[in-house]
C-alpha atoms as a PDB file:
ATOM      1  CA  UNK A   1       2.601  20.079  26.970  1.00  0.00           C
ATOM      2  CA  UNK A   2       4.360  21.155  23.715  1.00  0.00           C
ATOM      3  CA  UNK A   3       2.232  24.161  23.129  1.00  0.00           C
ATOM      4  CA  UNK A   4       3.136  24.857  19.930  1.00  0.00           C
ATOM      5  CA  UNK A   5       3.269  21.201  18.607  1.00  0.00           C
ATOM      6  CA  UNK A   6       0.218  20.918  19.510  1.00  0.00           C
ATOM      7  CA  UNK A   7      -1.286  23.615  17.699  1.00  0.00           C
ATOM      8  CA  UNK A   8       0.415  22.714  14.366  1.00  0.00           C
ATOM      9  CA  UNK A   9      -0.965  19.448  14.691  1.00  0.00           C
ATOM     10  CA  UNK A  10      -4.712  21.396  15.272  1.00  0.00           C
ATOM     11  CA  UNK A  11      -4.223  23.517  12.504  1.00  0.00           C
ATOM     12  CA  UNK A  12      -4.084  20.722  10.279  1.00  0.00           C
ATOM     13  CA  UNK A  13      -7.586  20.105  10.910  1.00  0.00           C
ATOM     14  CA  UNK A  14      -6.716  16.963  13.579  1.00  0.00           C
ATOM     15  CA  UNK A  15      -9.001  16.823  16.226  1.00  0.00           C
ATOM     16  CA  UNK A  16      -6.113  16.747  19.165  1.00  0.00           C
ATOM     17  CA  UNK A  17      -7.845  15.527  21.608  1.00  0.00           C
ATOM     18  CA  UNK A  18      -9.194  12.676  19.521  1.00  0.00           C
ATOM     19  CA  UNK A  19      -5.610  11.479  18.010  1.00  0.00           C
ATOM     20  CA  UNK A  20      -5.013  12.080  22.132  1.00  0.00           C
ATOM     21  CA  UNK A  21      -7.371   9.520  23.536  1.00  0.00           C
ATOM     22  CA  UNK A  22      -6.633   6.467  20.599  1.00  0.00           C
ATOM     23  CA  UNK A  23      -2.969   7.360  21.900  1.00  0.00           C
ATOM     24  CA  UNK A  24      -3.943   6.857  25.158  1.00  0.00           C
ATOM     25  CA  UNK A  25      -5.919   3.754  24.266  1.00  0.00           C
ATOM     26  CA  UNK A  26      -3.107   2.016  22.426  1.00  0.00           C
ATOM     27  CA  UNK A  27      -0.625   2.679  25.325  1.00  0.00           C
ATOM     28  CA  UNK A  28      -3.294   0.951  27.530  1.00  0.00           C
ATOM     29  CA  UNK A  29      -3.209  -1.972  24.944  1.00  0.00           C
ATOM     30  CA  UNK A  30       0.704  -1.728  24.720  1.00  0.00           C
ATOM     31  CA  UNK A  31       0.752  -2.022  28.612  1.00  0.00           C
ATOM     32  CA  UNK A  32      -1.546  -4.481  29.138  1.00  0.00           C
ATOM     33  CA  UNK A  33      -0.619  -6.497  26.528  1.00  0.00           C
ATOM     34  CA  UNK A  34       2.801  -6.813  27.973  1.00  0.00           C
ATOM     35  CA  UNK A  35       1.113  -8.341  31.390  1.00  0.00           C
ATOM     36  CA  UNK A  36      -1.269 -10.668  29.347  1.00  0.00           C
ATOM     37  CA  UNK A  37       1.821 -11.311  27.334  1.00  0.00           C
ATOM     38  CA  UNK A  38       4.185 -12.330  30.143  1.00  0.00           C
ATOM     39  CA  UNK A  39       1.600 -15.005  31.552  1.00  0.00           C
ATOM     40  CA  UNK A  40       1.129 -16.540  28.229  1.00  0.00           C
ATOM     41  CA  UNK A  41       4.605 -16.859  27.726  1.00  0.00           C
ATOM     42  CA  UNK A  42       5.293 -19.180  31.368  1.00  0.00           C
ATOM     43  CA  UNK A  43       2.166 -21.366  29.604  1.00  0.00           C
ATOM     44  CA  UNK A  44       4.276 -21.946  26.615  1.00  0.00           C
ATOM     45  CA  UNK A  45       5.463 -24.983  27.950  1.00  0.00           C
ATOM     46  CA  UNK A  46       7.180 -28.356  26.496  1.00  0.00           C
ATOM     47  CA  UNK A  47       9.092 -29.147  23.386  1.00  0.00           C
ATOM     48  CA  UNK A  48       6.575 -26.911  21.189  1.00  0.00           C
ATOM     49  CA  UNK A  49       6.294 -24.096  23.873  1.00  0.00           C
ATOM     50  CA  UNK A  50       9.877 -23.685  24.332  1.00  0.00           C
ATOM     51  CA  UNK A  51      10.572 -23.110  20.534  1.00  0.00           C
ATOM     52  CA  UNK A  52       8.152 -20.026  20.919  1.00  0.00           C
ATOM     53  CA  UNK A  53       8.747 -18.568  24.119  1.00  0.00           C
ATOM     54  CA  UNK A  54      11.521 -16.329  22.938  1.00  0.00           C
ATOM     55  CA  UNK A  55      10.122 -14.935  20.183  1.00  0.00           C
ATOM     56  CA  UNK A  56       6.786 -14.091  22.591  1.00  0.00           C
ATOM     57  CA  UNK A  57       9.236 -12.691  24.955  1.00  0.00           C
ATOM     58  CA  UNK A  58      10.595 -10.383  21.924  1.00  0.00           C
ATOM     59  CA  UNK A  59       7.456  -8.935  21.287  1.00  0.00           C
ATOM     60  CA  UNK A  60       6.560  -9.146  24.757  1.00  0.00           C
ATOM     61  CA  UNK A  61       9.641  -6.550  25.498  1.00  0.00           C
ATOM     62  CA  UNK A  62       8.875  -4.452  22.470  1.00  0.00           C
ATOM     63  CA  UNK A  63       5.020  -4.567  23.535  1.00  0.00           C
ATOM     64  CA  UNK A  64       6.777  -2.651  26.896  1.00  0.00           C
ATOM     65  CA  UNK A  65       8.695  -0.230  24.531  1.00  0.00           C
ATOM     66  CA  UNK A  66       5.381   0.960  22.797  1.00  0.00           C
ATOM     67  CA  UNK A  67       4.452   2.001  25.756  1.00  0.00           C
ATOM     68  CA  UNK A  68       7.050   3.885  26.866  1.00  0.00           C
ATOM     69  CA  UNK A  69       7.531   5.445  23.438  1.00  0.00           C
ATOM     70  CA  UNK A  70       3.988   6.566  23.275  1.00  0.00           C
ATOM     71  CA  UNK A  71       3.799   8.157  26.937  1.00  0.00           C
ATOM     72  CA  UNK A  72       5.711  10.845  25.607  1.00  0.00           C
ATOM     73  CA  UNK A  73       3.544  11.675  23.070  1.00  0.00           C
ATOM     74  CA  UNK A  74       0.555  11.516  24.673  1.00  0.00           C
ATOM     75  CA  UNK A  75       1.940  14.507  26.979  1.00  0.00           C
ATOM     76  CA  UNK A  76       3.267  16.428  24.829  1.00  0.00           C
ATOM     77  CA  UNK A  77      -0.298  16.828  22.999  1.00  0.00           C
ATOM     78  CA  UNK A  78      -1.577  17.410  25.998  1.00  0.00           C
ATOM     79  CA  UNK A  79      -2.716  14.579  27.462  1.00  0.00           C
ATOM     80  CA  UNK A  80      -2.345  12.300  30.216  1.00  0.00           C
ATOM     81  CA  UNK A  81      -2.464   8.737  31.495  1.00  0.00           C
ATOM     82  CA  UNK A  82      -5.547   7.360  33.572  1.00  0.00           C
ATOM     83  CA  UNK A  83      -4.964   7.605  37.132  1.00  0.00           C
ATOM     84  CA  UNK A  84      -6.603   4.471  37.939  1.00  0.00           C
ATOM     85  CA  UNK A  85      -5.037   1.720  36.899  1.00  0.00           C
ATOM     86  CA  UNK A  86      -8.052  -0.480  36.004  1.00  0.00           C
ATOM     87  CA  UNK A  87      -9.356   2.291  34.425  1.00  0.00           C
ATOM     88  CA  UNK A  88      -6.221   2.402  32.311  1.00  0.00           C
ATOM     89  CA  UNK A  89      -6.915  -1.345  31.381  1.00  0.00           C
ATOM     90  CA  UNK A  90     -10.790  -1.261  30.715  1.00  0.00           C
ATOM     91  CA  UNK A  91     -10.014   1.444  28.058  1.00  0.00           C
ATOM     92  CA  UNK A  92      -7.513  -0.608  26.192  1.00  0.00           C
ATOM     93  CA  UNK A  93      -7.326  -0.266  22.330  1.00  0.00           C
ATOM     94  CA  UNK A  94      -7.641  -4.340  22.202  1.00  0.00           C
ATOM     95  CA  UNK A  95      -9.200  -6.693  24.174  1.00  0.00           C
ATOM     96  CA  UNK A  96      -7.187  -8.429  26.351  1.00  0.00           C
ATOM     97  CA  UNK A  97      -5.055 -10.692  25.739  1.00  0.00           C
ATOM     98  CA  UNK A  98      -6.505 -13.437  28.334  1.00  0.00           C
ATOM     99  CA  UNK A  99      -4.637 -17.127  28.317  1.00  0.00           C
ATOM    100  CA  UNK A 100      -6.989 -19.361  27.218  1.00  0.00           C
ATOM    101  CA  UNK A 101      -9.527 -21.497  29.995  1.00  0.00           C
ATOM    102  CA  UNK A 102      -8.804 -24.643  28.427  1.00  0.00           C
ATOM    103  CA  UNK A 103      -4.787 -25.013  27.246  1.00  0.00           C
ATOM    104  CA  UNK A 104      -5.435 -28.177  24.142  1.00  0.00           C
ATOM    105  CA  UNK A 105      -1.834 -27.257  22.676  1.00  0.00           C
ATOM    106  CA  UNK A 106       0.441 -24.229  22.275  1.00  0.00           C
ATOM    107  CA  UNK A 107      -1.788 -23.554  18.844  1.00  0.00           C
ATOM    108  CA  UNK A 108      -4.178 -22.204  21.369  1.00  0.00           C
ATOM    109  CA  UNK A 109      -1.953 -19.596  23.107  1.00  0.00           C
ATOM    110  CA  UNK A 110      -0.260 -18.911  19.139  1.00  0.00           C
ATOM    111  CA  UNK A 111      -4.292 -17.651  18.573  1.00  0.00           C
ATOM    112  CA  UNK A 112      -3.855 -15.333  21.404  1.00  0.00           C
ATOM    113  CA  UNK A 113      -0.960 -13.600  20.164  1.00  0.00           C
ATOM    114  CA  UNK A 114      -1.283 -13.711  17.060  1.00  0.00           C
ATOM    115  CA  UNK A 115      -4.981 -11.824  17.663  1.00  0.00           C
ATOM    116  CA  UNK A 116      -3.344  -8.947  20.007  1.00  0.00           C
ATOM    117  CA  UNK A 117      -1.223  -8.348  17.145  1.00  0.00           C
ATOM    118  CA  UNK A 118      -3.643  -7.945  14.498  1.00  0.00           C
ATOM    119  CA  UNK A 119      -5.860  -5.556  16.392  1.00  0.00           C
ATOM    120  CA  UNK A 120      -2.574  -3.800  16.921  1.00  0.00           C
ATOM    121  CA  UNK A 121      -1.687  -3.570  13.272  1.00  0.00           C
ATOM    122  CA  UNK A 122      -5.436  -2.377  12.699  1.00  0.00           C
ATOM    123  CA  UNK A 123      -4.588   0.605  15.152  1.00  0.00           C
ATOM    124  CA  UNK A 124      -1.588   1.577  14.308  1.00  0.00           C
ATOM    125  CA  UNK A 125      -2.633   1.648  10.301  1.00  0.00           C
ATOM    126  CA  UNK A 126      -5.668   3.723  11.227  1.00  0.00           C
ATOM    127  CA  UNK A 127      -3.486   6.372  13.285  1.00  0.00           C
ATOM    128  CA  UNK A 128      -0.875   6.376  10.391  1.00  0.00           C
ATOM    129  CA  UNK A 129      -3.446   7.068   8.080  1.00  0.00           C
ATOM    130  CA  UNK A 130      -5.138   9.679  10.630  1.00  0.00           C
ATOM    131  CA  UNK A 131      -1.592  11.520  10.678  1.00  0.00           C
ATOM    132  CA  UNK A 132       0.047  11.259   7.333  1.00  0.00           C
ATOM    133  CA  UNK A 133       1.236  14.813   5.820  1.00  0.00           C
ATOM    134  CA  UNK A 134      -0.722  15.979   9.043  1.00  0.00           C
ATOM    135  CA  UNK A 135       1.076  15.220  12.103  1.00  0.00           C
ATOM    136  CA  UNK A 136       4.803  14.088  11.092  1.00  0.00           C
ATOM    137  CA  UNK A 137       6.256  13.273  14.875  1.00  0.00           C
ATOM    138  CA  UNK A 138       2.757  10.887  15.760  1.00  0.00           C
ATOM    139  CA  UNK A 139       2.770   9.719  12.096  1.00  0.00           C
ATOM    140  CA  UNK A 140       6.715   8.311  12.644  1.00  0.00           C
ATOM    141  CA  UNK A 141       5.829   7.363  16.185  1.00  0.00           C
ATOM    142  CA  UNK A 142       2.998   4.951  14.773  1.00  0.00           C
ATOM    143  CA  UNK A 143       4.606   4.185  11.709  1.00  0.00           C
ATOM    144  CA  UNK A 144       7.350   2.684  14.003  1.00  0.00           C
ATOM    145  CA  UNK A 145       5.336   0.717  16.228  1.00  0.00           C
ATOM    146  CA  UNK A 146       3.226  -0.572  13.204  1.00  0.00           C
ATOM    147  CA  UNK A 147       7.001  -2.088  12.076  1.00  0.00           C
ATOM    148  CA  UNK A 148       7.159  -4.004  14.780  1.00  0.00           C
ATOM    149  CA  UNK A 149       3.471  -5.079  15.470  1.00  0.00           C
ATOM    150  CA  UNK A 150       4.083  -6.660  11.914  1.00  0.00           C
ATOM    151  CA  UNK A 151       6.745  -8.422  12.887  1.00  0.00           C
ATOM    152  CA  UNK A 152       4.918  -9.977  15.459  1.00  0.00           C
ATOM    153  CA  UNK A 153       2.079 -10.844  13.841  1.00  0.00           C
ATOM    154  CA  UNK A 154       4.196 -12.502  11.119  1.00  0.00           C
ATOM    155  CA  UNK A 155       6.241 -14.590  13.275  1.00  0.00           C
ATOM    156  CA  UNK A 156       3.329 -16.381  15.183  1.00  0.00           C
ATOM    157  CA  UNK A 157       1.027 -16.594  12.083  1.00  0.00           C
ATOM    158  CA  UNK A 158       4.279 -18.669  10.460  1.00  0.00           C
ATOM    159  CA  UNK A 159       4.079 -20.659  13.339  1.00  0.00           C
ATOM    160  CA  UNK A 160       0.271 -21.282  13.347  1.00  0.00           C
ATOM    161  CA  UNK A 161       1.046 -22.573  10.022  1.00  0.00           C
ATOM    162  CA  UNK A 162      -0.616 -19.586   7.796  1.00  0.00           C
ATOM    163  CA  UNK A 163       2.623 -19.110   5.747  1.00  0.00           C
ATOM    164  CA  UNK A 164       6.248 -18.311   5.755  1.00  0.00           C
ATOM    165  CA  UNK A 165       6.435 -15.137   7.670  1.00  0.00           C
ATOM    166  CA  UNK A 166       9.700 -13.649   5.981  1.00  0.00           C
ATOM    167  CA  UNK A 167      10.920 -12.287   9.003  1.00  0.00           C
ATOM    168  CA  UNK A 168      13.454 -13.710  11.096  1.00  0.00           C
ATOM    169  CA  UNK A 169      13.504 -13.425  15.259  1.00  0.00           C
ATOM    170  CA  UNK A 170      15.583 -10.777  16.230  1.00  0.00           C
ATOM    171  CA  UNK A 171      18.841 -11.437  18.011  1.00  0.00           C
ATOM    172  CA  UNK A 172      20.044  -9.109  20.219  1.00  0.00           C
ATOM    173  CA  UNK A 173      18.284  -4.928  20.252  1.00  0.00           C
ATOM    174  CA  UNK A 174      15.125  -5.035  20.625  1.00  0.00           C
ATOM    175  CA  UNK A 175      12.344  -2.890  19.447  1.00  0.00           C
ATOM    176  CA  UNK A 176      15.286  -1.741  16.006  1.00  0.00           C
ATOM    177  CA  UNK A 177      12.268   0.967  14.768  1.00  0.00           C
ATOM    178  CA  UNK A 178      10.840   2.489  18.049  1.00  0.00           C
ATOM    179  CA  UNK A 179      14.770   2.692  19.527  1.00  0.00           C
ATOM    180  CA  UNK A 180      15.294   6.246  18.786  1.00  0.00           C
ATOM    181  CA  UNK A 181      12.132   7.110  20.091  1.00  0.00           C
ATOM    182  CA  UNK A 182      13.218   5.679  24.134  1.00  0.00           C
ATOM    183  CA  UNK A 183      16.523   7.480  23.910  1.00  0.00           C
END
């Protein structure tokens, strides 16, 4: 623990171990999301599924790197990861990201994803606006991830048909605002 990081993020009047646990949460939700995330993406089969499984295998990967950008964080507050593996998964910020029982066309896994990244842009707001002028180094952190999760969400909402998106897939690096943070 970062002793001292901690309590300058405390005397700011941030309940630690709250900002703590919805870290911990969202790192369940990263992790997890990357699993549900990885079976979706071998059901995005045929002509339509093939023109989306590498952009769900972008955000799949940078799903991973929010994870492993968070961890960090998460410790140096303080806290810890579950021990327990399912218990790691039942406290996930967002429900899981389940492939569909009944597979009509590839709209139906696009609703999927494009879901886990809403609830994702909803958490990472709230924890931006939770840390703003408060906690700088969780604030950036989220503010990162939020980037992406955007991203996402963009690029399968253009694809449900909801809009041009404005973003383009990325070629190449992954994960271009949570990089520094895995270094």
């Amino acid at each position: 623990m970062a002793r001292v990081a901690r309590e300058m993020v405390e005397k700011t009047g941030i309940n630690v171990d709250q900002l703590v646990e919805l870290l911990v949460k969202n790192a369940a939700a990263e992790l997890t999301t990357y699993y549900y995330y990885t079976i979706l993406r071998c059901n995005l089969i045929g002509l339509d599924g093939e023109t989306i499984k590498e952009i769900a295998e972008v955000a799949r990967i940078e799903d991973r790197n929010h994870f492993e950008a968070l961890v960090p964080r998460i410790y140096e507050l303080g806290g810890s990861l579950p021990k327990d593996m399912k218990a790691f998964h039942d406290i996930s910020g967002c429900p899981p990201a389940y492939l569909p029982a009944k597979i009509e066309t590839v709209g139906d896994i696009l609703k999927v994803l494009v879901e886990a990244e809403r609830c994702a842009v909803r958490q990472y707001t709230y924890i931006c606006n939770l840390t703003a002028g408060k906690d700088h180094r969780t604030y950036d952190l989220a503010l990162s991830i939020l980037h992406e999760e955007i991203e996402h969400e963009s690029w399968f909402s253009e694809f449900l048909g909801e809009g041009p998106s404005g973003h383009f897939m990325r070629r190449g690096e992954t994960s271009p605002f949570v990089s520094k943070f895995l270094k």
